[in-house]
C-alpha atoms as a PDB file:
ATOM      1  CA  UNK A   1       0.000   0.000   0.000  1.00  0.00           C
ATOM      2  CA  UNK A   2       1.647   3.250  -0.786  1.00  0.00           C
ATOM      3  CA  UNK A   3       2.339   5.243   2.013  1.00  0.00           C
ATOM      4  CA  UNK A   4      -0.148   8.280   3.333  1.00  0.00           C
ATOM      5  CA  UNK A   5       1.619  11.852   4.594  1.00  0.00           C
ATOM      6  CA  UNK A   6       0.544  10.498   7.736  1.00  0.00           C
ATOM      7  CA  UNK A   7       2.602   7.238   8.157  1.00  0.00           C
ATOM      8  CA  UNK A   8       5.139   6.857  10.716  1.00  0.00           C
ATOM      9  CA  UNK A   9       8.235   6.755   8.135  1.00  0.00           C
ATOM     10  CA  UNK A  10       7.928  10.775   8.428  1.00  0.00           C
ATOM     11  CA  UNK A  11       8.115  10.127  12.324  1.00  0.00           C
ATOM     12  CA  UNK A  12       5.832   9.951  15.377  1.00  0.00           C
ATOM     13  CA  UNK A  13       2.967  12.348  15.099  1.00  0.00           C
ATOM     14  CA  UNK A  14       2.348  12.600  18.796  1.00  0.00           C
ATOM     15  CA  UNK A  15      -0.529  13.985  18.918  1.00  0.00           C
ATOM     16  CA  UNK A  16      -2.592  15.589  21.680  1.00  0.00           C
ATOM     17  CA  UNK A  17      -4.783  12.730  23.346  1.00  0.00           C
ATOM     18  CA  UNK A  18      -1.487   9.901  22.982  1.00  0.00           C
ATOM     19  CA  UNK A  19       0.948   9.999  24.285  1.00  0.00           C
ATOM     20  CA  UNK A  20       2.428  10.090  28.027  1.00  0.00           C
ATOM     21  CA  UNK A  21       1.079  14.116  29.529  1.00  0.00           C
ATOM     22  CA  UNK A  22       4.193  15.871  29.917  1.00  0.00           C
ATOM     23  CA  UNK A  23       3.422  19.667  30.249  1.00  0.00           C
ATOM     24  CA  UNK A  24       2.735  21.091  26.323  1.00  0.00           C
ATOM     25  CA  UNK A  25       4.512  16.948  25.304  1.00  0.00           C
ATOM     26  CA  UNK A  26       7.758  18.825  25.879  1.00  0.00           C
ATOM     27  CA  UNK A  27      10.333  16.773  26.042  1.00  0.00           C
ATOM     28  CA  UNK A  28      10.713  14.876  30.144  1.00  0.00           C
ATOM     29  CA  UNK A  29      13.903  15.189  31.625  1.00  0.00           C
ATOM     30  CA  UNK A  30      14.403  12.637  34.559  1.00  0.00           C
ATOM     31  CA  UNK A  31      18.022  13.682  35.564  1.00  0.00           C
ATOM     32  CA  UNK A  32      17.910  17.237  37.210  1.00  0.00           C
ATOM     33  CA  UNK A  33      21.828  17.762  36.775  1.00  0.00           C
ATOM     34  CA  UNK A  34      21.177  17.457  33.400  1.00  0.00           C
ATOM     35  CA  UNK A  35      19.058  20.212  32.309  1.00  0.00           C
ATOM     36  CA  UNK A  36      19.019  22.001  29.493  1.00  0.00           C
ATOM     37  CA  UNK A  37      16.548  24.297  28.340  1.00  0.00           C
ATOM     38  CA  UNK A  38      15.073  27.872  28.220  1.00  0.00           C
ATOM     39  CA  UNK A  39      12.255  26.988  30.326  1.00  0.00           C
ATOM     40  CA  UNK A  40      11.819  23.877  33.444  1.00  0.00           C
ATOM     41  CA  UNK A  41       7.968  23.081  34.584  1.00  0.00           C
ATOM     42  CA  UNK A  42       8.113  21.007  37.852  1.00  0.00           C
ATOM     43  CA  UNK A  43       5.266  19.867  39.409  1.00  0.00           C
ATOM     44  CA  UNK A  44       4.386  20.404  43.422  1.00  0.00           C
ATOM     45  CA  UNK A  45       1.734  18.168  44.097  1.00  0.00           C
ATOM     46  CA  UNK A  46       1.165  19.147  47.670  1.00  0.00           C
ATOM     47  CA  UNK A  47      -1.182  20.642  49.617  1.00  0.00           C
ATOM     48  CA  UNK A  48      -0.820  19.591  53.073  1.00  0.00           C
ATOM     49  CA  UNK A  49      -1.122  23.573  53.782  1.00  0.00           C
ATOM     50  CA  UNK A  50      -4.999  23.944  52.710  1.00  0.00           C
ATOM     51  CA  UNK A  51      -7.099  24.569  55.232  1.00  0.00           C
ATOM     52  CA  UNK A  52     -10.348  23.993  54.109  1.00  0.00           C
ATOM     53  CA  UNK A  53     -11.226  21.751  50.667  1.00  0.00           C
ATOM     54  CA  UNK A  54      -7.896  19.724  50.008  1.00  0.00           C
ATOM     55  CA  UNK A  55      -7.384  18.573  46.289  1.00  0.00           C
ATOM     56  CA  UNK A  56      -4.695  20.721  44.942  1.00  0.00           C
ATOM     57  CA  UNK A  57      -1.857  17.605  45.065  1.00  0.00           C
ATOM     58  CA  UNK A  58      -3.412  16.610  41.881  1.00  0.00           C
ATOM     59  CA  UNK A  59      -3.172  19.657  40.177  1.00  0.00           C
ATOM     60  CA  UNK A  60       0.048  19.187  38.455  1.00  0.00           C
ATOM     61  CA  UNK A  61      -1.076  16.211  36.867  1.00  0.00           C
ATOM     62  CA  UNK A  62      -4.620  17.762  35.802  1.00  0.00           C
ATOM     63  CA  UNK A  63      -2.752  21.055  34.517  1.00  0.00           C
ATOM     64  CA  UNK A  64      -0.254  18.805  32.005  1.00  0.00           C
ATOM     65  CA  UNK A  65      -3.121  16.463  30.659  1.00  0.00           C
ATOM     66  CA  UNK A  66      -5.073  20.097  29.902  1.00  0.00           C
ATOM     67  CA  UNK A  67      -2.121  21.352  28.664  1.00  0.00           C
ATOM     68  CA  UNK A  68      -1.924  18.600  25.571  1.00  0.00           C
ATOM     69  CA  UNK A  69      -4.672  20.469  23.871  1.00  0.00           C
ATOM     70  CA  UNK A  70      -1.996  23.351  22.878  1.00  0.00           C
ATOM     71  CA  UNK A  71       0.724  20.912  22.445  1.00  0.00           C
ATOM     72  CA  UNK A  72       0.558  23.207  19.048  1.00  0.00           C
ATOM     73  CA  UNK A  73       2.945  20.237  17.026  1.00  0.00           C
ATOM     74  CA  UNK A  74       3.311  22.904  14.069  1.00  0.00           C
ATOM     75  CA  UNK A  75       6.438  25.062  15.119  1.00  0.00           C
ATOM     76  CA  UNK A  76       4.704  27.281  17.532  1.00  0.00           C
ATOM     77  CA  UNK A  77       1.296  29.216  18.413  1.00  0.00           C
ATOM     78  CA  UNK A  78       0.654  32.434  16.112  1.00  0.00           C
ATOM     79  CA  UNK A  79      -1.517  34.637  17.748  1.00  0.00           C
ATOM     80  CA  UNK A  80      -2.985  37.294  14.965  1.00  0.00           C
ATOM     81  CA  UNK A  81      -4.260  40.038  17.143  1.00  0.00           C
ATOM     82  CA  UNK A  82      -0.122  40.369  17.970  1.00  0.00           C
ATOM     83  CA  UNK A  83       0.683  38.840  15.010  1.00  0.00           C
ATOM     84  CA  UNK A  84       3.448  37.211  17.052  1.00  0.00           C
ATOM     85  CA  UNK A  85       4.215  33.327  16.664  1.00  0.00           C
ATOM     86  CA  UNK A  86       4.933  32.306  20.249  1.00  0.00           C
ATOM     87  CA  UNK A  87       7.129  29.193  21.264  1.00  0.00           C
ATOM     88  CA  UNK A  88       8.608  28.651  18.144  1.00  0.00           C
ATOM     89  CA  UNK A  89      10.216  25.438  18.307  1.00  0.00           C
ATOM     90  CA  UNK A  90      13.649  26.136  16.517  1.00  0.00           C
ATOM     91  CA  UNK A  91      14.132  28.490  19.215  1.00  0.00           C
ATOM     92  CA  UNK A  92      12.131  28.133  22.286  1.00  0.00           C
ATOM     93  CA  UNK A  93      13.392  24.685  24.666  1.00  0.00           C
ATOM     94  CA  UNK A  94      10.859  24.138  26.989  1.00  0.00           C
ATOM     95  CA  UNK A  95      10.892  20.283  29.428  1.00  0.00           C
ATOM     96  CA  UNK A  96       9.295  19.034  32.226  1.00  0.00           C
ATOM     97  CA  UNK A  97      11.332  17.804  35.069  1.00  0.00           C
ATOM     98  CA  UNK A  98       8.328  15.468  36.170  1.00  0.00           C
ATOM     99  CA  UNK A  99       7.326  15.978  39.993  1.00  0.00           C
ATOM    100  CA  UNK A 100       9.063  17.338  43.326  1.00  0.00           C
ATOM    101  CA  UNK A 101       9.515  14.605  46.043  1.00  0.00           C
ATOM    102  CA  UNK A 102       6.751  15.085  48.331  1.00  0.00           C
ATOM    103  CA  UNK A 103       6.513  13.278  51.680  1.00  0.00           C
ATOM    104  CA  UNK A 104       2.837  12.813  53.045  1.00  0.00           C
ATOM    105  CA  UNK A 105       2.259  14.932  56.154  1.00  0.00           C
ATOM    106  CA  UNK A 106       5.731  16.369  56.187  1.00  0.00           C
ATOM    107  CA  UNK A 107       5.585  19.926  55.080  1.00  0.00           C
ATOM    108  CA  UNK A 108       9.444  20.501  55.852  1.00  0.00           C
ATOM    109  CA  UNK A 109      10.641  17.953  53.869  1.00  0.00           C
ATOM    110  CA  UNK A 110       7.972  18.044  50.603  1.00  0.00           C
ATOM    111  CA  UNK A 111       9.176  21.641  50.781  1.00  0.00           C
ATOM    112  CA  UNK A 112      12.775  20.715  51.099  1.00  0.00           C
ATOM    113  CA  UNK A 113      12.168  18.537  47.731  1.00  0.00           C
ATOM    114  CA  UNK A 114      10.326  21.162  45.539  1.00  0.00           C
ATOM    115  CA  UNK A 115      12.985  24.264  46.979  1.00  0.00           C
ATOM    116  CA  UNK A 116      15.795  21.449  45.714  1.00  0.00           C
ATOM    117  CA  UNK A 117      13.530  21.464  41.813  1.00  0.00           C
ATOM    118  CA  UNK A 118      13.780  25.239  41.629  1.00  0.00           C
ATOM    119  CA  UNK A 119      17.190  25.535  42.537  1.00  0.00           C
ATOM    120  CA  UNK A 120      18.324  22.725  39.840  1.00  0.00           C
ATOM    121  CA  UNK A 121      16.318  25.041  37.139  1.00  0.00           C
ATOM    122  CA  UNK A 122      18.034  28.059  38.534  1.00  0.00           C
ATOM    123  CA  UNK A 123      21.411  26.320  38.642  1.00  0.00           C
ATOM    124  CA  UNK A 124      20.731  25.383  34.483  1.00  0.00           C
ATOM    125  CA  UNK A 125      19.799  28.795  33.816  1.00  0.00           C
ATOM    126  CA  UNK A 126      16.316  27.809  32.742  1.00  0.00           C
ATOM    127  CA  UNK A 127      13.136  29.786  34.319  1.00  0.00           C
ATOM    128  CA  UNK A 128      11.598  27.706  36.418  1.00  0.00           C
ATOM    129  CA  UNK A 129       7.667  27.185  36.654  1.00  0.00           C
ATOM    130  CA  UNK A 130       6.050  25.654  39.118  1.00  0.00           C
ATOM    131  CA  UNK A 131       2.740  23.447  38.942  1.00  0.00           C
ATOM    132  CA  UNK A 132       0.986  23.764  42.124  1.00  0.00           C
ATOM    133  CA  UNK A 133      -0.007  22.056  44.555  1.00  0.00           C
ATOM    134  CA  UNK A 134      -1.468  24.784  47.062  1.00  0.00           C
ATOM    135  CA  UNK A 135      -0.182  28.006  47.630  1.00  0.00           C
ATOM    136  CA  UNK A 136       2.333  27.082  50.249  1.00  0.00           C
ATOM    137  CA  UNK A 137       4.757  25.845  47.771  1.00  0.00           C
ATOM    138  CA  UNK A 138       5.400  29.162  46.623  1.00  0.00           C
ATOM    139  CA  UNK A 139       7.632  29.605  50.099  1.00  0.00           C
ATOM    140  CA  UNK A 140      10.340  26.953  48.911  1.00  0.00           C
ATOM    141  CA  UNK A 141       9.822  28.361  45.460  1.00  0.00           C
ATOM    142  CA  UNK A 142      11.077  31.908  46.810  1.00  0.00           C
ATOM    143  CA  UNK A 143      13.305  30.209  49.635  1.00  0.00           C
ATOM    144  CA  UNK A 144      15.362  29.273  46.302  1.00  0.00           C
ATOM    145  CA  UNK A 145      15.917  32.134  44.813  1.00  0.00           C
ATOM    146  CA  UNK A 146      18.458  33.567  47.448  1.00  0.00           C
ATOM    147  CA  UNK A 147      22.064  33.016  45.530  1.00  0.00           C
ATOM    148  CA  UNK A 148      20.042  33.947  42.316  1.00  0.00           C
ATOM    149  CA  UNK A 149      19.229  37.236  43.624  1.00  0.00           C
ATOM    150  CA  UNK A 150      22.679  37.567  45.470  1.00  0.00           C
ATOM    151  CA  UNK A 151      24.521  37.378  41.919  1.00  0.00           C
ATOM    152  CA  UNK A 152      21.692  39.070  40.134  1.00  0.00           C
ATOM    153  CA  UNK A 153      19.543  41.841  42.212  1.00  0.00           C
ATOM    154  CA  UNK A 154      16.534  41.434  44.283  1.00  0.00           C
ATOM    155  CA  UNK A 155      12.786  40.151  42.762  1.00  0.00           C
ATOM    156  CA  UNK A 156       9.586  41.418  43.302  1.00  0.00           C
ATOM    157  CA  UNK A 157       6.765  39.326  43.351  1.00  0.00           C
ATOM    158  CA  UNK A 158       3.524  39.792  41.662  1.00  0.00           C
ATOM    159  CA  UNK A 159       0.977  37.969  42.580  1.00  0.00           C
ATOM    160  CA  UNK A 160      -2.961  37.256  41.326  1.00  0.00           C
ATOM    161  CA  UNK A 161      -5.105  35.969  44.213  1.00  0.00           C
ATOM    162  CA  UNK A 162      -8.668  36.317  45.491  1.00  0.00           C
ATOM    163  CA  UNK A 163      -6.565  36.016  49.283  1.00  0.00           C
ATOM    164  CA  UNK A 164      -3.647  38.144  50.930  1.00  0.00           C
ATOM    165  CA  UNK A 165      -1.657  35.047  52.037  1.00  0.00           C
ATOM    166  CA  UNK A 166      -0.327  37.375  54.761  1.00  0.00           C
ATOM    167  CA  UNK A 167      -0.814  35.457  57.683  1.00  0.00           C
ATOM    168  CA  UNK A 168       2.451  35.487  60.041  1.00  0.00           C
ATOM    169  CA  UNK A 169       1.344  32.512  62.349  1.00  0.00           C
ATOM    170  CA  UNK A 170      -2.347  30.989  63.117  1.00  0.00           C
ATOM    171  CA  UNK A 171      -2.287  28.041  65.376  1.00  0.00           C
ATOM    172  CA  UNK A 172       0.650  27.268  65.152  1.00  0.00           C
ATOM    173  CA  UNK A 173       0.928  27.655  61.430  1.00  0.00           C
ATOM    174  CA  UNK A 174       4.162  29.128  59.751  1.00  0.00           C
ATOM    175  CA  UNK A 175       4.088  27.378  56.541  1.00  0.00           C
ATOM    176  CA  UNK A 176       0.253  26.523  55.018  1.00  0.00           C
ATOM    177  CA  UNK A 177      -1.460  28.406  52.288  1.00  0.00           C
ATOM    178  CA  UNK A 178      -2.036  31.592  54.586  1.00  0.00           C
ATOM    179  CA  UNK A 179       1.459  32.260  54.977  1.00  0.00           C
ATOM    180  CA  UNK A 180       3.380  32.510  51.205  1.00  0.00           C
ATOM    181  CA  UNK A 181       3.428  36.276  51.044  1.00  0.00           C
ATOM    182  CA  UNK A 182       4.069  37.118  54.801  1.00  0.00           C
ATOM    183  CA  UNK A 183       7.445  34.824  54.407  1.00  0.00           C
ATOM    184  CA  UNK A 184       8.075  36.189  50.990  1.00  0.00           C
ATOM    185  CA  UNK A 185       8.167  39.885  52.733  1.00  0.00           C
ATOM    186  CA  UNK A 186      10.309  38.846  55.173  1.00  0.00           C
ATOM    187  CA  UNK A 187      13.120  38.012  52.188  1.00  0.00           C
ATOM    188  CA  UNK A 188      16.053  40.167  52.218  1.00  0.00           C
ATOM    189  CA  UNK A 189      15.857  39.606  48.763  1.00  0.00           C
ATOM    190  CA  UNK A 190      12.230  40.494  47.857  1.00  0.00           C
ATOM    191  CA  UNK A 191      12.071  43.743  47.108  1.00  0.00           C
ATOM    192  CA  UNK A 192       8.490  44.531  47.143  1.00  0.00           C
ATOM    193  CA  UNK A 193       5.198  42.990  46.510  1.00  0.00           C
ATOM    194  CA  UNK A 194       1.925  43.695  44.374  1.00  0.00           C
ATOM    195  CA  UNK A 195      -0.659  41.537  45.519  1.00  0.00           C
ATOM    196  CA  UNK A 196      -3.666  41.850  42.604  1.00  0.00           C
ATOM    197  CA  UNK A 197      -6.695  40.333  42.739  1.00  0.00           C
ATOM    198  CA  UNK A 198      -7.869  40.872  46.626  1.00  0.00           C
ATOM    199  CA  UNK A 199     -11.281  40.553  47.757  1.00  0.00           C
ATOM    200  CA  UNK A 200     -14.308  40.128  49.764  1.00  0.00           C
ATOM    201  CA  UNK A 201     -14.428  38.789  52.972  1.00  0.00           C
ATOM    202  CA  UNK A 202     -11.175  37.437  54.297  1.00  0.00           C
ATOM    203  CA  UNK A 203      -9.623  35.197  57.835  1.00  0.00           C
ATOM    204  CA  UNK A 204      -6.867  38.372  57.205  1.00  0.00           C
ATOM    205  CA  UNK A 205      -8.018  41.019  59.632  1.00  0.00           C
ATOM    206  CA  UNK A 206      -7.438  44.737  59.377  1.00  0.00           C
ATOM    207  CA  UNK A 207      -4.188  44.121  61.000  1.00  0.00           C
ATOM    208  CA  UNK A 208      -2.633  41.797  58.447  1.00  0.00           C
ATOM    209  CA  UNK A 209      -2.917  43.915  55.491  1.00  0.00           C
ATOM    210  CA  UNK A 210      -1.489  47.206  57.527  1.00  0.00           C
ATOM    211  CA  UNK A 211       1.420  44.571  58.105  1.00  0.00           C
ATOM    212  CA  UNK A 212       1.204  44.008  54.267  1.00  0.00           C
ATOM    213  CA  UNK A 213       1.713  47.520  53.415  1.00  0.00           C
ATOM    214  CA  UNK A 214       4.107  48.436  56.478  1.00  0.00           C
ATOM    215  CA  UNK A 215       6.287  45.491  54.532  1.00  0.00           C
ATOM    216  CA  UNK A 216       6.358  46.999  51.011  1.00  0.00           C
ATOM    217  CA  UNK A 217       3.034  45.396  49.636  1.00  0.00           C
ATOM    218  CA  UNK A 218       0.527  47.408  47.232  1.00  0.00           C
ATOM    219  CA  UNK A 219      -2.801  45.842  47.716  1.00  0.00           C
ATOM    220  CA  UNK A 220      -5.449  45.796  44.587  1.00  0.00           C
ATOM    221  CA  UNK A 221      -8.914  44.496  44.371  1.00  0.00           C
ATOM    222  CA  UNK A 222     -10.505  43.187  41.001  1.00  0.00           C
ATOM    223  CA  UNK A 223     -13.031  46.466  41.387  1.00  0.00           C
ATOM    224  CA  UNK A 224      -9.991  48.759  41.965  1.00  0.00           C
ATOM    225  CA  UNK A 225      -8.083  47.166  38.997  1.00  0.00           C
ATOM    226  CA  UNK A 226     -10.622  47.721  36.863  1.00  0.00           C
ATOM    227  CA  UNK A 227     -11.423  50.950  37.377  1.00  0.00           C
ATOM    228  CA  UNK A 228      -7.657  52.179  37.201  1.00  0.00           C
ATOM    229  CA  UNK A 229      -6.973  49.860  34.235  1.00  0.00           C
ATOM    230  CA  UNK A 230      -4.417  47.583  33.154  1.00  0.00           C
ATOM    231  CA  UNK A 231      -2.278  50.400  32.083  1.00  0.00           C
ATOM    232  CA  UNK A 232      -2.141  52.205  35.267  1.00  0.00           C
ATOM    233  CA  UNK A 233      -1.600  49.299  37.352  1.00  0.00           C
ATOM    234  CA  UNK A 234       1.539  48.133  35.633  1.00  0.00           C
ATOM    235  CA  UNK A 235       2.474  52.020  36.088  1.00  0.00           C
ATOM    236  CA  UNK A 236       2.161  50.588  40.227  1.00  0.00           C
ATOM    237  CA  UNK A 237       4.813  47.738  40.021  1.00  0.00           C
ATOM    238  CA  UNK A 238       8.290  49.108  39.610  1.00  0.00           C
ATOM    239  CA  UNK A 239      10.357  49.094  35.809  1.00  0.00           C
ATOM    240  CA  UNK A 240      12.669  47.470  34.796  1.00  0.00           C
ATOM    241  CA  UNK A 241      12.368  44.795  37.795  1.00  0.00           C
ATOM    242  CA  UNK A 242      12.843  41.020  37.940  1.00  0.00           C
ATOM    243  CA  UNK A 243       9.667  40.010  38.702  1.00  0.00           C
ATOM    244  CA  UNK A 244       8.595  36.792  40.285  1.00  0.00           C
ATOM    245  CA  UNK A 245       5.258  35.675  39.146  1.00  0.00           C
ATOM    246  CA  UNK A 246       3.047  33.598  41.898  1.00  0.00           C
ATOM    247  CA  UNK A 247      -1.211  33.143  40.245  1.00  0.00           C
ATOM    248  CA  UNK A 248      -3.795  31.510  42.313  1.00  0.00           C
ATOM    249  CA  UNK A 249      -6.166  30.141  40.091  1.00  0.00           C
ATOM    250  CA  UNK A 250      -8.891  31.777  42.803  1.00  0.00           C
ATOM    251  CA  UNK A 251      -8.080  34.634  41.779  1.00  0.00           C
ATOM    252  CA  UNK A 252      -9.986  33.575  38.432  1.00  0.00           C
ATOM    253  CA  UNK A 253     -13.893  34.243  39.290  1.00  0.00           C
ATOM    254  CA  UNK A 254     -15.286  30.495  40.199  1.00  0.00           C
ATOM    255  CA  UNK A 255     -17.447  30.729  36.936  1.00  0.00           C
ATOM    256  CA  UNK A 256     -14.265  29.802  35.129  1.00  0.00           C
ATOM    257  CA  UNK A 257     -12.250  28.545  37.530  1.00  0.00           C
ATOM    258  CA  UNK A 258     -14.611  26.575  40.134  1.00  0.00           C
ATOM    259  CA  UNK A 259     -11.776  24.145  40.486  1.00  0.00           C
ATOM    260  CA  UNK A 260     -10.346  24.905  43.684  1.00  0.00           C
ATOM    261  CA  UNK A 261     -10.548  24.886  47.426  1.00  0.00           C
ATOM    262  CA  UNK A 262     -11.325  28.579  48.272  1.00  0.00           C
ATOM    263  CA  UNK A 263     -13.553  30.001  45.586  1.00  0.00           C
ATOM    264  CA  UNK A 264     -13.943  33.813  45.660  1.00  0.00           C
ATOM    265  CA  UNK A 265     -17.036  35.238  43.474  1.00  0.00           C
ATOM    266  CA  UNK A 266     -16.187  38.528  41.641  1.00  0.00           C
ATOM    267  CA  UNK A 267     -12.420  37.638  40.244  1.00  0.00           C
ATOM    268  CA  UNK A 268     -11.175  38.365  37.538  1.00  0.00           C
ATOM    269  CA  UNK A 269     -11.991  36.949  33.683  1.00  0.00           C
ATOM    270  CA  UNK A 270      -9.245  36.106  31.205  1.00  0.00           C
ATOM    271  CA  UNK A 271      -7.787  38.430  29.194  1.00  0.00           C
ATOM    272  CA  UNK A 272      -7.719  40.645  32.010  1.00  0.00           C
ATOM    273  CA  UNK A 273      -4.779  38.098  33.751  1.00  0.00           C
ATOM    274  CA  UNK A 274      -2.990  37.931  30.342  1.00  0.00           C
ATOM    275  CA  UNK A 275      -2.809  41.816  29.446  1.00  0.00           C
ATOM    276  CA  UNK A 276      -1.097  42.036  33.030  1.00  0.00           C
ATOM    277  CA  UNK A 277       0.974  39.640  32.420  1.00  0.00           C
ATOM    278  CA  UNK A 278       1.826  40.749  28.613  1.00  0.00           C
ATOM    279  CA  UNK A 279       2.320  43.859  29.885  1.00  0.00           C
ATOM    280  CA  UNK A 280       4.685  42.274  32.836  1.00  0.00           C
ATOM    281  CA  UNK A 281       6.697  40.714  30.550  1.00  0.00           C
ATOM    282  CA  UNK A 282       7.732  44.223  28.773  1.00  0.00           C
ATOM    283  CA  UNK A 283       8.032  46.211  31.375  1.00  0.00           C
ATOM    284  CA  UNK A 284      10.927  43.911  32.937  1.00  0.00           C
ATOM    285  CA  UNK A 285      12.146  40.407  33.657  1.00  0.00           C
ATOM    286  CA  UNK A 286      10.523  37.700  35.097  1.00  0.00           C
ATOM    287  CA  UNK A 287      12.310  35.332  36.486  1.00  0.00           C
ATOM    288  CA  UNK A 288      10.291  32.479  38.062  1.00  0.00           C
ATOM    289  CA  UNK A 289       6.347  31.552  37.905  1.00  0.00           C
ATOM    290  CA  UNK A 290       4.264  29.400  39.945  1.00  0.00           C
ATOM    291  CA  UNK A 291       0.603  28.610  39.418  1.00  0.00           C
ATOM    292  CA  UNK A 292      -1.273  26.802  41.961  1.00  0.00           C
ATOM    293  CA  UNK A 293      -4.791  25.859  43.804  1.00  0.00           C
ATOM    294  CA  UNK A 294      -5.784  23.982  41.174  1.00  0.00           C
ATOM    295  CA  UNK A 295      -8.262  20.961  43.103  1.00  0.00           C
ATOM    296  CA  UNK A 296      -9.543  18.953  39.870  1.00  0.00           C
ATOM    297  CA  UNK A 297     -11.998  17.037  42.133  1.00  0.00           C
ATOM    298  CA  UNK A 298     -14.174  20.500  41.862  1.00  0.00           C
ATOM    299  CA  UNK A 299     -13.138  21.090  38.276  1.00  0.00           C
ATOM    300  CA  UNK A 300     -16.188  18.316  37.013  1.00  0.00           C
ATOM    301  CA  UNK A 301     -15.869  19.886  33.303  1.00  0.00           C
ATOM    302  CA  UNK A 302     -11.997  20.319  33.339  1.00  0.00           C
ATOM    303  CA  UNK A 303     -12.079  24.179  33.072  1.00  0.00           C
ATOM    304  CA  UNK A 304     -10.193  24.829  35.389  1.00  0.00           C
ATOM    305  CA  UNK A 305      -7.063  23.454  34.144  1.00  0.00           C
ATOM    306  CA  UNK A 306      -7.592  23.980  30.735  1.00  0.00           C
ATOM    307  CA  UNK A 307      -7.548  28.025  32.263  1.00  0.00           C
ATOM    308  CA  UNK A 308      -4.464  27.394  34.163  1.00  0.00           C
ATOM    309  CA  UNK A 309      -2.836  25.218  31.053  1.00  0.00           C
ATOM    310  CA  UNK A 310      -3.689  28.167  29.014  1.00  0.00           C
ATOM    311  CA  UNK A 311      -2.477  30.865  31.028  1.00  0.00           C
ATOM    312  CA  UNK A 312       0.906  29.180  31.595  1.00  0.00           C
ATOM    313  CA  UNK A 313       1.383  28.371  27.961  1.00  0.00           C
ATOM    314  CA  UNK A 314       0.283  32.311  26.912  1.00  0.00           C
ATOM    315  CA  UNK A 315       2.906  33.783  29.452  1.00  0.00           C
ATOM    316  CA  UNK A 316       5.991  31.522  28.804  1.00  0.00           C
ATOM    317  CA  UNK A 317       5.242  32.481  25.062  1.00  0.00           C
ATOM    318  CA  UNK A 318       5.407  36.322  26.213  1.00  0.00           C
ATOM    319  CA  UNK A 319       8.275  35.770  28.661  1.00  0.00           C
ATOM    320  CA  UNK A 320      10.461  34.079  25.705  1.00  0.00           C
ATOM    321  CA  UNK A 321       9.221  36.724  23.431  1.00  0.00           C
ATOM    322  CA  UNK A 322       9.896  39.687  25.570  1.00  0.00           C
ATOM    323  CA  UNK A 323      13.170  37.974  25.813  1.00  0.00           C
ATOM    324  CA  UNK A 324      13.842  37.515  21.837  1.00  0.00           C
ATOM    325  CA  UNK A 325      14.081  33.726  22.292  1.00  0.00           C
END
């Protein structure tokens, strides 16, 4: 039978629903001394820090399955409105270094393993991002960055979130889902924070956001966002910066993001996440992105991490991009 454009002597199609789910089907690389690449995604399947509806673990795996529908396979993603082709494969190397060692109910150690993923990524010179997991695991993600920013310059961290995260201790607590941005602020390192996204009711009381902004935080609401503008908020978060970038899916309104433990009616929509982070990318470097609070046990249509997949694929495009990669 003659052979079909198709058949496997012009190699392995790979196509979006075979396959084994890396993140995008980029390449897997097992052997973190060993990396080489533009960008790293590592997954943090923990979330030992929630304090109300657990599920997040499994978001790393639920993010790379969505993430096979723009596993693109023709060179890249064109987008017309920028008339930009983004990833372009000649150019752009993007693996996955499969999943951080996590140890059931030992938050010191399953942080130990994913701060020891972000350090190998920082070591190769690749940005790392980081599939969440809950929001704790952005304090080993930061807790890495320390001889980065001693050879480099400090980061400040932008974050998207329905919460604060501010939380200095509760109960003993240090380390949960509450905490990320209170330890972040404490960084010699971290320069600054804007925390986007904040809303309705809250366990932070008065208190914790006057600690916020006593430590170098500027605090936005979705209402307050969109009244100033994309525009004028990137005006708020210092040029020319490295930036880390830290997006809780809740900061997505539940009607396209239901998928996670601590839905927060009134967040934001789409585009309005990626023209802040388009404009991010341009206005300086970032250096390091985690996305997390992804539960797919509440994500019954797979929305959720389709959004997340999506989100992730659009900024590493615009990172690269802003980058000339």
């Amino acid at each position: 039978m003659a052979n079909t454009p198709n058949s496997y002597d012009t190699g392995r199609l790979n196509l979006p629903f075979v396959g084994i789910c890396t993140f995008g089907k980029y390449p897997y690389v097992a052997d973190w001394n060993a990396i080489d690449a533009d960008v790293a995604v590592m997954g943090a399947p923990f979330d030992f820090g929630t304090q109300w509806r657990a599920g997040a673990r499994l978001g790393p795996r639920s993010i790379r399955e969505a993430s096979t529908l723009f596993s693109f396979g023709h060179g890249g993603a064109y987008d017309h409105e920028d008339d930009v082709t983004y990833l372009p494969a000649e150019s752009v190397r993007v693996v996955d270094i499969g999943d951080a060692d996590i140890v059931h109910t030992d938050t010191m150690q399953s942080h130990a393993g994913i701060e020891a993923g972000v350090r190998a990524i920082l070591k190769a010179g690749a940005l790392p991002v980081v599939l969440g997991g809950d929001h704790s695991i952005n304090i080993p993600c930061i807790n890495a960055f320390d001889e980065d920013c001693a050879k480099n310059g400090p980061i400040h961290l932008v974050q998207f979130d329905a919460h604060l995260d501010f939380v200095d201790e509760r109960h003993g607590v240090r380390y949960g889902h509450g905490n990320p941005m209170r330890r972040a602020a404490e960084k010699p390192y971290v320069s600054g924070l804007s925390q986007l996204g904040i809303r309705n009711v809250s366990s932070t009381a008065k208190e914790g956001y006057e600690a916020a902004r006593s430590m170098g935080s500027d605090i936005l609401s979705v209402r307050q966002i969109r009244k100033l503008g994309v525009e004028a908020v990137l005006e708020r978060i210092p040029a020319g910066a490295r930036y880390y970038v830290t997006i809780d899916i809740d900061g997505f309104d539940p009607s396209i993001a239901p998928g996670t433990g601590t839905p927060s009616h009134g967040g934001f929509v789409y585009y309005e996440v990626l023209e802040m982070l388009a404009g991010l990318a341009k206005r300086g470097t970032i250096v390091g992105v985690d996305l997390v609070e992804v539960a797919p046990d509440y994500d019954h249509t797979g929305t959720t991490a389709i959004l997340a997949a999506q989100i992730l694929m659009n900024l590493i495009g615009r990172i690269m991009h802003a980058r000339g990669v």
